[in-house]
Protein backbone atom coordinates (compact mmCIF):
# COMPACT_ATOMS: atom_id res chain seq x y z
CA UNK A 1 0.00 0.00 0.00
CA UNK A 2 1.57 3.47 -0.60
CA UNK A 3 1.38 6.51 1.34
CA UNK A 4 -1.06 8.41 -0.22
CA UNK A 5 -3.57 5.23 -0.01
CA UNK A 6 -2.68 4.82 3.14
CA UNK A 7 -3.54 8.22 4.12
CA UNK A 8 -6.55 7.79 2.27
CA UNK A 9 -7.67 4.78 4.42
CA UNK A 10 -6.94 6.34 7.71
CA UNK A 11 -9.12 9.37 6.38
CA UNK A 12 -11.61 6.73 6.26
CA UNK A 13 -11.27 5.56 9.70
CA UNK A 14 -11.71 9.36 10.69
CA UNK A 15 -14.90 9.75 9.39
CA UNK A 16 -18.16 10.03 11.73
CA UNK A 17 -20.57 7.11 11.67
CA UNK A 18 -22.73 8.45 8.77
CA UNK A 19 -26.51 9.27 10.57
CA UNK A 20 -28.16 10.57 7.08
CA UNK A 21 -31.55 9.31 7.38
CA UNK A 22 -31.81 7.70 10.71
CA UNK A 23 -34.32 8.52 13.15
CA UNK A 24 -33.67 9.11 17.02
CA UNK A 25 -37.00 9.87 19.20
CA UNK A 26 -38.66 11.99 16.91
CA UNK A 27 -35.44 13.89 15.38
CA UNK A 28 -34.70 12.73 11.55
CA UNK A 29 -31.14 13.17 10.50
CA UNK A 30 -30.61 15.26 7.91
CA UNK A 31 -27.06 16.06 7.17
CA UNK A 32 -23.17 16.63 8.63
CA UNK A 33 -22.89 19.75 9.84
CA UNK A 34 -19.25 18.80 11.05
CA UNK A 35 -17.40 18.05 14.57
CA UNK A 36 -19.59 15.32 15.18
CA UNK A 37 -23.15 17.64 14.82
CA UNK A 38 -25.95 16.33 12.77
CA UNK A 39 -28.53 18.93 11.67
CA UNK A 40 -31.74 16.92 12.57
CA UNK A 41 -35.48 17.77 11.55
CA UNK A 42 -38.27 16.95 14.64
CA UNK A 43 -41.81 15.29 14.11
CA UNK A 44 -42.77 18.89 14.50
CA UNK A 45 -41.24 20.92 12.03
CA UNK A 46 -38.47 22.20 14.23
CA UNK A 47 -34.88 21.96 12.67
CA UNK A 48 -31.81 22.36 14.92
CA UNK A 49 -27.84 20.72 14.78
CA UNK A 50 -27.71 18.05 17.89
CA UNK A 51 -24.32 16.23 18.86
CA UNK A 52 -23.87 12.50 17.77
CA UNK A 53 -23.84 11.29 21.33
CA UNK A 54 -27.00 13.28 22.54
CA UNK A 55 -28.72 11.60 19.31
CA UNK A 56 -26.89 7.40 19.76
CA UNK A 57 -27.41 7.45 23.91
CA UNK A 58 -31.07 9.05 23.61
CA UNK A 59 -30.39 12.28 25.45
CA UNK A 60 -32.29 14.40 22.69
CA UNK A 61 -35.11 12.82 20.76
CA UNK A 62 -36.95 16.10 20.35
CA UNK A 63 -36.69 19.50 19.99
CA UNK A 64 -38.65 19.67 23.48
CA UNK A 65 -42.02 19.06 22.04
CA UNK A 66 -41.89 15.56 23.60
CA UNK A 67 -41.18 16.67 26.76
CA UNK A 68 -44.03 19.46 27.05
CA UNK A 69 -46.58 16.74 25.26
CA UNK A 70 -46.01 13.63 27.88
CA UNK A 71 -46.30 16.64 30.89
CA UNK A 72 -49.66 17.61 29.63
CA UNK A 73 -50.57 13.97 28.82
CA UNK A 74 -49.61 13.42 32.62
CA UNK A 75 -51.81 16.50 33.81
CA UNK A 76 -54.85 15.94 31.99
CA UNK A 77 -55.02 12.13 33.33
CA UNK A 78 -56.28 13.57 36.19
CA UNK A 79 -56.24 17.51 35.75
CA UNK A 80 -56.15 18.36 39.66
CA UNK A 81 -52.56 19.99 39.29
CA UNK A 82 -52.74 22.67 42.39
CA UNK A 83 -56.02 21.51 43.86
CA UNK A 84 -56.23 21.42 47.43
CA UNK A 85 -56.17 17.06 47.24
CA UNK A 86 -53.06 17.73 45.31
CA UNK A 87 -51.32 19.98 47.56
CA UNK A 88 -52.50 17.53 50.42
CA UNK A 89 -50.47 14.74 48.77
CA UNK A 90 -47.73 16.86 47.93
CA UNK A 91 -47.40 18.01 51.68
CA UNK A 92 -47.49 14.34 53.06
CA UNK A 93 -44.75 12.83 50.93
CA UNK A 94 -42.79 16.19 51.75
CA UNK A 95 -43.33 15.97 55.33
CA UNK A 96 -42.27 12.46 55.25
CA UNK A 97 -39.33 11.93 52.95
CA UNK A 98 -38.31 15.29 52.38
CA UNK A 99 -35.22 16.10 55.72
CA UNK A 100 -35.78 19.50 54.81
CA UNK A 101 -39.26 19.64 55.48
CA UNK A 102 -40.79 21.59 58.95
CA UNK A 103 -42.70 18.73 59.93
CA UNK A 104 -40.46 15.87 58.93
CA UNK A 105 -39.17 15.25 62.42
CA UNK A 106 -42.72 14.28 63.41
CA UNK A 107 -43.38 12.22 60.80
CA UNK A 108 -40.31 11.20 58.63
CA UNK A 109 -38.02 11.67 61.81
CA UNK A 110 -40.27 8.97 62.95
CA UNK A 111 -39.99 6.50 60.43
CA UNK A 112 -43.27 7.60 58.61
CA UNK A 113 -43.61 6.86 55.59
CA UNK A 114 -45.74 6.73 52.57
CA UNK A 115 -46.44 3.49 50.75
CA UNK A 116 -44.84 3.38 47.25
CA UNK A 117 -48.06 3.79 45.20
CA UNK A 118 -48.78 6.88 46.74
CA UNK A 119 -45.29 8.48 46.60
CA UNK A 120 -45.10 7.60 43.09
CA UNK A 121 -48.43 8.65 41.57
CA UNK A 122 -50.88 11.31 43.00
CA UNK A 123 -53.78 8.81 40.31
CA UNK A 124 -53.06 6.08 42.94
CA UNK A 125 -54.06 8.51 45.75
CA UNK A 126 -56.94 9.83 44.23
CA UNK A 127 -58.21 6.55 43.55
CA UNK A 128 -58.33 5.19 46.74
CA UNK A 129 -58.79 8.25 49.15
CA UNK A 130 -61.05 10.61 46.22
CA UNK A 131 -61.24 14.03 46.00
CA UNK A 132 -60.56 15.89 49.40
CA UNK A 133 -64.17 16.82 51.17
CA UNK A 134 -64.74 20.36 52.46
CA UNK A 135 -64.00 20.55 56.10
CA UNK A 136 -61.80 17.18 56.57
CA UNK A 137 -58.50 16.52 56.37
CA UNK A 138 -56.57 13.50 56.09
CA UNK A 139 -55.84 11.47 58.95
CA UNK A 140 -54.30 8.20 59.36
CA UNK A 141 -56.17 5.25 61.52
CA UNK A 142 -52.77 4.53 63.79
CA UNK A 143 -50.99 7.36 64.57
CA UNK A 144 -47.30 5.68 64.21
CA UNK A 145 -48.56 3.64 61.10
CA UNK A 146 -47.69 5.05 57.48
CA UNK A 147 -49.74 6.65 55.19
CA UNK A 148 -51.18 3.52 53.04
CA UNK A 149 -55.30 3.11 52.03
CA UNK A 150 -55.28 1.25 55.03
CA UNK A 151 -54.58 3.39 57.16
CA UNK A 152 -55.68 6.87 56.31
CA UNK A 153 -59.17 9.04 55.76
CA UNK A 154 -60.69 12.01 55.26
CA UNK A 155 -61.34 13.11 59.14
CA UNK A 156 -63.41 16.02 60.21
CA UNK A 157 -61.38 18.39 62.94
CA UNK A 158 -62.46 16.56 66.30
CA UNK A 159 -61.46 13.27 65.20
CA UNK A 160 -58.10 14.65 64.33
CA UNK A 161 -57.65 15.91 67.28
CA UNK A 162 -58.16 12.90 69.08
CA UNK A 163 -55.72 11.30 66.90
CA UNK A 164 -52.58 13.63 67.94
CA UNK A 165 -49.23 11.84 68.73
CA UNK A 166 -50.52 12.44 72.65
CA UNK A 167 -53.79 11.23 72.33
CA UNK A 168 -54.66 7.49 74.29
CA UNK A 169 -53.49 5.01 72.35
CA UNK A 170 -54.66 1.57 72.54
CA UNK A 171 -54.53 -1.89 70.82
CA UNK A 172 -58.29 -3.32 69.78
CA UNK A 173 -58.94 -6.02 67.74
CA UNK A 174 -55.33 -6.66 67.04
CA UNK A 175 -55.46 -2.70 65.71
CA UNK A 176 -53.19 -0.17 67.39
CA UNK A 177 -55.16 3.52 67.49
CA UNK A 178 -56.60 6.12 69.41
CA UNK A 179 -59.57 5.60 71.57
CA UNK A 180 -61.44 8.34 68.87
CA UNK A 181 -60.95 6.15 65.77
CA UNK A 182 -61.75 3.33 68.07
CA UNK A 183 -65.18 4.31 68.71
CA UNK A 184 -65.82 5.34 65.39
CA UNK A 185 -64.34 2.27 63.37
CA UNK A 186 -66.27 -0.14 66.05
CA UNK A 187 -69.52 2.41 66.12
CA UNK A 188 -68.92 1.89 70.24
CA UNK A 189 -69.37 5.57 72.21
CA UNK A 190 -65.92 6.99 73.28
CA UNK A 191 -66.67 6.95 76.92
CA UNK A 192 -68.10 3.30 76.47
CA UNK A 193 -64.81 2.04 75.15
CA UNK A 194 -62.69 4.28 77.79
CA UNK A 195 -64.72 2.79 80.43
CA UNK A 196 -63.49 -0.60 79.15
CA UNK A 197 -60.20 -0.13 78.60
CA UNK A 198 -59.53 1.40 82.19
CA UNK A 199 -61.80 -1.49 84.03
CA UNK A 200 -59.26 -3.97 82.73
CA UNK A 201 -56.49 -1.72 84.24
């Protein structure tokens, strides 16, 4: 081989993989635009010159069009963004997994937590607990349990109250709670079961 062919042939090696005509995402590839940039045409009209590597590992497959289409996708599924249910949910993963959070030492300090299909999808939440009604607030069955569809409902404010980290706890039916969510789970007055619980003292 002489020089000049061999020149020729490392030349070759030099070259950029040639990306003319593929498709990442929703970017086409239209042409080299040099030092390893592709000028790339989107679904959506938009042109625009993307690196090789953004386009081969999947880091761009859109001018941004995809991004702002699965976000609305993901609001309309249940179109409640900034509703007062939403900002419930937001505040009880916050206060429970979030250090940095006012509250977290009396919940996520605690070991509180909230079961995985809440944390990950505010649908799950809204499916089992339904749209926050006026007046109540959510309120979990055992005070030191987690916040799972289980263990939480909508309470009004005097059930809440008697479900404070000082309130009586007791174990009934194999169910640790307060005496309130006691007497309303078993339908038995509050005084009835406190009467109970302190004769067996």
């Amino acid at each position: 081989m002489t020089r000049r062919e061999a020149a020729l042939q490392n030349g070759k090696k030099n070259l950029p993989e040639n990306l003319q005509g593929k498709f990442f995402g929703r970017w086409k590839v239209i042409k080299y635009k040099g030092v390893s940039r592709w000028l790339c045409v989107c679904a959506c009209g938009t042109k625009r010159v993307v690196r090789s590597s953004s386009l081969k590992l999947g880091v761009s497959q859109s001018c941004g069009c995809l991004a702002a289409e699965i976000a609305s996708k993901l609001h309309s599924i249940h179109n409640m963004g900034g509703t007062r249910t939403h900002q419930i949910w937001r505040n009880m993963i916050d206060r429970c997994h979030n250090p940095n959070a006012q509250a977290f030492h009396r919940y996520g300090g605690r070991g509180i937590k909230v079961c995985k299909k809440w944390r990950e999808s505010f649908t799950s939440f809204l499916d089992d607990m339904g749209e926050k009604p006026a007046g109540l607030t959510l309120e979990r069955r055992n005070n030191n349990g987690d916040y799972s569809p289980k263990n939480c409902f909508w309470a009004d404010r005097k059930t809440q109250a008697g479900n404070r980290s000082n309130s009586l706890i007791l174990v009934l039916d194999g169910i640790s709670a307060s005496l309130h969510s006691h007497a309303k789970r078993t339908g038995i007055s509050y005084h009835a079961l406190y009467k109970r619980h302190f004769r067996k003292l």
